[in-house]
C-alpha atoms as a PDB file:
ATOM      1  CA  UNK A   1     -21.261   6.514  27.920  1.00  0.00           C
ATOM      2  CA  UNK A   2     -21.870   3.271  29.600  1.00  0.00           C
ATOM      3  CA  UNK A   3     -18.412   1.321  30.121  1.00  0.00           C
ATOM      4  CA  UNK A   4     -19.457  -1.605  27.859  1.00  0.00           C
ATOM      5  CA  UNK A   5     -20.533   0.704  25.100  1.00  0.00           C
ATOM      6  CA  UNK A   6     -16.956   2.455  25.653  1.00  0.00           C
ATOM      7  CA  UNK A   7     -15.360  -0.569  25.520  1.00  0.00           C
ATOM      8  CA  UNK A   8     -16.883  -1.872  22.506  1.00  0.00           C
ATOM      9  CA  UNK A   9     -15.985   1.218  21.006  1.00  0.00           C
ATOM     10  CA  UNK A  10     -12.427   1.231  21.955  1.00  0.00           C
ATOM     11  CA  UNK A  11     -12.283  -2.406  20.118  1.00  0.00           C
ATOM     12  CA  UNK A  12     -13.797  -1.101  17.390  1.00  0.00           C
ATOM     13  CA  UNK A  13     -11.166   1.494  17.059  1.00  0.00           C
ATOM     14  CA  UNK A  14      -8.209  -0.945  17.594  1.00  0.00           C
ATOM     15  CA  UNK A  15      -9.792  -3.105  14.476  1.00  0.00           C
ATOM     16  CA  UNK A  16     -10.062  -0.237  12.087  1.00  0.00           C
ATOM     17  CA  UNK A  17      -7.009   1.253  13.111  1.00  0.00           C
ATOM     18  CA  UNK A  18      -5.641  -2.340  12.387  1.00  0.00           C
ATOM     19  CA  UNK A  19      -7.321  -2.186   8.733  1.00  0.00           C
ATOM     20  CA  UNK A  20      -6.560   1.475   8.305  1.00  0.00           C
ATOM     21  CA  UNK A  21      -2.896   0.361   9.041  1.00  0.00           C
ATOM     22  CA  UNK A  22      -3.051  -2.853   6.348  1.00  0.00           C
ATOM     23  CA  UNK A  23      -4.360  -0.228   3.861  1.00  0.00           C
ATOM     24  CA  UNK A  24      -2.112   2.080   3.979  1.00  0.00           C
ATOM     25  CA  UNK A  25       0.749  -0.043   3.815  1.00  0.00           C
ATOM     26  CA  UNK A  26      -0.877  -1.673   0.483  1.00  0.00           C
ATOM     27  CA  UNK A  27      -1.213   2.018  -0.495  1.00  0.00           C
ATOM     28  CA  UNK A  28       2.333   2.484   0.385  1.00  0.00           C
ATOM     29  CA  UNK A  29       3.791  -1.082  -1.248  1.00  0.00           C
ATOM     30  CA  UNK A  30       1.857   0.145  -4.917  1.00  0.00           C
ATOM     31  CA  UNK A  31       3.489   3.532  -4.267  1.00  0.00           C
ATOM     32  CA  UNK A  32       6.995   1.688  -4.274  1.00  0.00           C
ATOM     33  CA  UNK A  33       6.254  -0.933  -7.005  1.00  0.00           C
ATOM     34  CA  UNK A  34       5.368   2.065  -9.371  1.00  0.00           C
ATOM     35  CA  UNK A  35       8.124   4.370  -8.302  1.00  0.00           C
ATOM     36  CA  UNK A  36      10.333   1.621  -9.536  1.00  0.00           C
ATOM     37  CA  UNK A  37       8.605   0.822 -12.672  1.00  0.00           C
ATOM     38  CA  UNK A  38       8.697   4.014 -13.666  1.00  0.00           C
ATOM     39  CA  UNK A  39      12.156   4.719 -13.324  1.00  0.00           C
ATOM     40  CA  UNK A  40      13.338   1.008 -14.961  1.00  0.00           C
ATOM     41  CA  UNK A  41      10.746   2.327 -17.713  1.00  0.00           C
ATOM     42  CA  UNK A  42      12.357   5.914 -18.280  1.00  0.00           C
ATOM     43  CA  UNK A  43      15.777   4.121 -18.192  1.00  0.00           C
ATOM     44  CA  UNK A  44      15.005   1.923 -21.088  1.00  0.00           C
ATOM     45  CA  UNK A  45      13.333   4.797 -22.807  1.00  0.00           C
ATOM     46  CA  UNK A  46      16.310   6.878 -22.289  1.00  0.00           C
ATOM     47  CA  UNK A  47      18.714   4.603 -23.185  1.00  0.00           C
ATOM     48  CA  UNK A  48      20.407   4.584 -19.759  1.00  0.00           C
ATOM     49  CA  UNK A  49      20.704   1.459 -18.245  1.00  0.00           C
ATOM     50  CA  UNK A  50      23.081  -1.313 -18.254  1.00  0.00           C
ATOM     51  CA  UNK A  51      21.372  -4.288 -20.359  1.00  0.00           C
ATOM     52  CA  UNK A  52      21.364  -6.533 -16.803  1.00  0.00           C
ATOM     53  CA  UNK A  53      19.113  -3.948 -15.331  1.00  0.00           C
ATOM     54  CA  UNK A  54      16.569  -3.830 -18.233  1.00  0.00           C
ATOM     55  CA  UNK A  55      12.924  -4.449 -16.471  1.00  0.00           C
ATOM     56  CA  UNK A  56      12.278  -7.791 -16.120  1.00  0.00           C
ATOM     57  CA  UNK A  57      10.083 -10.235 -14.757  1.00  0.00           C
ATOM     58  CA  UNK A  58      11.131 -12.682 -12.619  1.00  0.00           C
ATOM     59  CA  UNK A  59       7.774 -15.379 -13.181  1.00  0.00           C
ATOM     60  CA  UNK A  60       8.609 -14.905 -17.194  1.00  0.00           C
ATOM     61  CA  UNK A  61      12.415 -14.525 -17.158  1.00  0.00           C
ATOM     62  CA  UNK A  62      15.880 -15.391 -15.800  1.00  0.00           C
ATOM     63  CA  UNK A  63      17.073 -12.285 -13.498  1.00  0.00           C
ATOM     64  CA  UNK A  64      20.076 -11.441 -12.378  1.00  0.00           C
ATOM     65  CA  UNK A  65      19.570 -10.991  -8.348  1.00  0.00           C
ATOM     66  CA  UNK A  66      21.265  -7.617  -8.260  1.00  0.00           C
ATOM     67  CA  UNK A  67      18.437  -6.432 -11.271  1.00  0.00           C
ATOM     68  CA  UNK A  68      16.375  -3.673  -8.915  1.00  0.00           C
ATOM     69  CA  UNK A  69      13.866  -3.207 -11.925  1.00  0.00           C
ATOM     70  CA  UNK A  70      12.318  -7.071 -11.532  1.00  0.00           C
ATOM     71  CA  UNK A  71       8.852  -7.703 -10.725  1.00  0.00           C
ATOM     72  CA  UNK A  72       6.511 -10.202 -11.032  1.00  0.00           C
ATOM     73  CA  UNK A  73       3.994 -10.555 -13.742  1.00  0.00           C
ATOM     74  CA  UNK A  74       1.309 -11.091 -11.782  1.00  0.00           C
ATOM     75  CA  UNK A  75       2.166  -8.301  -9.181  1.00  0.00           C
ATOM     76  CA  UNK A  76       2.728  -5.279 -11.570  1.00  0.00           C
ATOM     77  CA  UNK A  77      -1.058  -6.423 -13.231  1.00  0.00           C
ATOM     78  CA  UNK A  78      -2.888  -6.441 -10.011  1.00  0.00           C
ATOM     79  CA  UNK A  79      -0.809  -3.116  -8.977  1.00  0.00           C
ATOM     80  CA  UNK A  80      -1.933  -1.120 -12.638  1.00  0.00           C
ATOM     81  CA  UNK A  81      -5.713  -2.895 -12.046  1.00  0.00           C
ATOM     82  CA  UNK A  82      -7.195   0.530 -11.689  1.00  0.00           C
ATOM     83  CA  UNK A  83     -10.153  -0.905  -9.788  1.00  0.00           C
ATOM     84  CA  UNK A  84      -8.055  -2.811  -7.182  1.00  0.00           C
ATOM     85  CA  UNK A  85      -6.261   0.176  -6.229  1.00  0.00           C
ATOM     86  CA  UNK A  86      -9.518   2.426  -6.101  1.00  0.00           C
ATOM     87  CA  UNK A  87     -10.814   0.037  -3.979  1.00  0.00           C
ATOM     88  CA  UNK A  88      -7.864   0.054  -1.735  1.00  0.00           C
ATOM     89  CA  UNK A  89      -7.882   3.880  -1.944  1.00  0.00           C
ATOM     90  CA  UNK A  90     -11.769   4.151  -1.062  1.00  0.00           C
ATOM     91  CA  UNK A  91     -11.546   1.237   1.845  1.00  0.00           C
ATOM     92  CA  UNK A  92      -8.618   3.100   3.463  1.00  0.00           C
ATOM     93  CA  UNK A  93     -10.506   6.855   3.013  1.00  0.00           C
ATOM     94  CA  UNK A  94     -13.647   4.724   4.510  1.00  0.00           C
ATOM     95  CA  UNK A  95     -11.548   3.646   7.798  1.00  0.00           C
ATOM     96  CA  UNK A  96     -10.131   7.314   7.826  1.00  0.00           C
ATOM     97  CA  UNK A  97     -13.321   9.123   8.351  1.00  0.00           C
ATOM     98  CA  UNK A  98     -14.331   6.202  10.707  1.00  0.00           C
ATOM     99  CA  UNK A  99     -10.921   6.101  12.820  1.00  0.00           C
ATOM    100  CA  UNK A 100     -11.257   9.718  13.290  1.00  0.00           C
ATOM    101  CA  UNK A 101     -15.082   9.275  14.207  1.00  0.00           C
ATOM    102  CA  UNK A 102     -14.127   7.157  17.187  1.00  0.00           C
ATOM    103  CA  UNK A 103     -11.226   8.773  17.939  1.00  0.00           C
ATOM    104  CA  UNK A 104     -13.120  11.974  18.164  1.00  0.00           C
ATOM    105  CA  UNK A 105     -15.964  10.505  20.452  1.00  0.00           C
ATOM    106  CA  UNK A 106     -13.569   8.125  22.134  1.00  0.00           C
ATOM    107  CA  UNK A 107     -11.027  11.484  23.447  1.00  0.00           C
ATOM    108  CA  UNK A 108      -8.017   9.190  22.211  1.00  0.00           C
ATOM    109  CA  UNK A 109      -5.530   8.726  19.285  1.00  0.00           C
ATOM    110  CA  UNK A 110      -4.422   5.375  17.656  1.00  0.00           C
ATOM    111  CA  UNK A 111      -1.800   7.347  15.546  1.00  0.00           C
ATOM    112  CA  UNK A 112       1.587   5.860  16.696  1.00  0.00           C
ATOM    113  CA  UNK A 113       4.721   8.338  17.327  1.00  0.00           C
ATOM    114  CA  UNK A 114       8.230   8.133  16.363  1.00  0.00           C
END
């Protein structure tokens, strides 16, 4: 492999390991967001919740800081927007089979360690 076609590789690698990164966090933020939407939901379905910790949104309501189960409006509809997170879900499998591509022709990893 000629050095500038290595090299242009190897920044192509660092860029979609950059997205792949940005993806995955989004992937990992909606992950969170729904975790806790679920449980404020089962709370106030189950009865078990103080009435300061009811789900709330903090661009429609007053919220007491220490409330864990407040979200934004805006936020939780983008999050449940099935086709946003399918697209961030096909973008990030995309970059996947890409990273993995170069990594594989490249004879290097971009996965970080602990």
């Amino acid at each position: 492999m000629a050095i500038d076609e290595e090299t242009n590789k190897l920044i192509r690698l660092r860029r979609v390991t950059q997205e792949y990164d940005a993806r995955r966090q989004t992937l990992q933020n909606i992950w969170a967001k729904m975790q806790n939407f679920a449980q404020g939901l089962r709370n106030e379905l189950d009865g078990q919740y103080w009435s300061e910790s009811k789900i709330a949104f903090d661009d429609l309501e007053r919220v007491p800081d220490f409330n864990q189960y407040k979200f934004t409006f805006s936020e939780l509809k983008q999050l449940f927007d099935i086709n946003f997170v399918k697209d961030i879900l096909d973008n990030f499998r995309k970059l996947a089979e890409e990273k993995t591509m170069l990594e594989e022709e490249l004879g290097v990893s971009m996965d970080r360690r602990p």
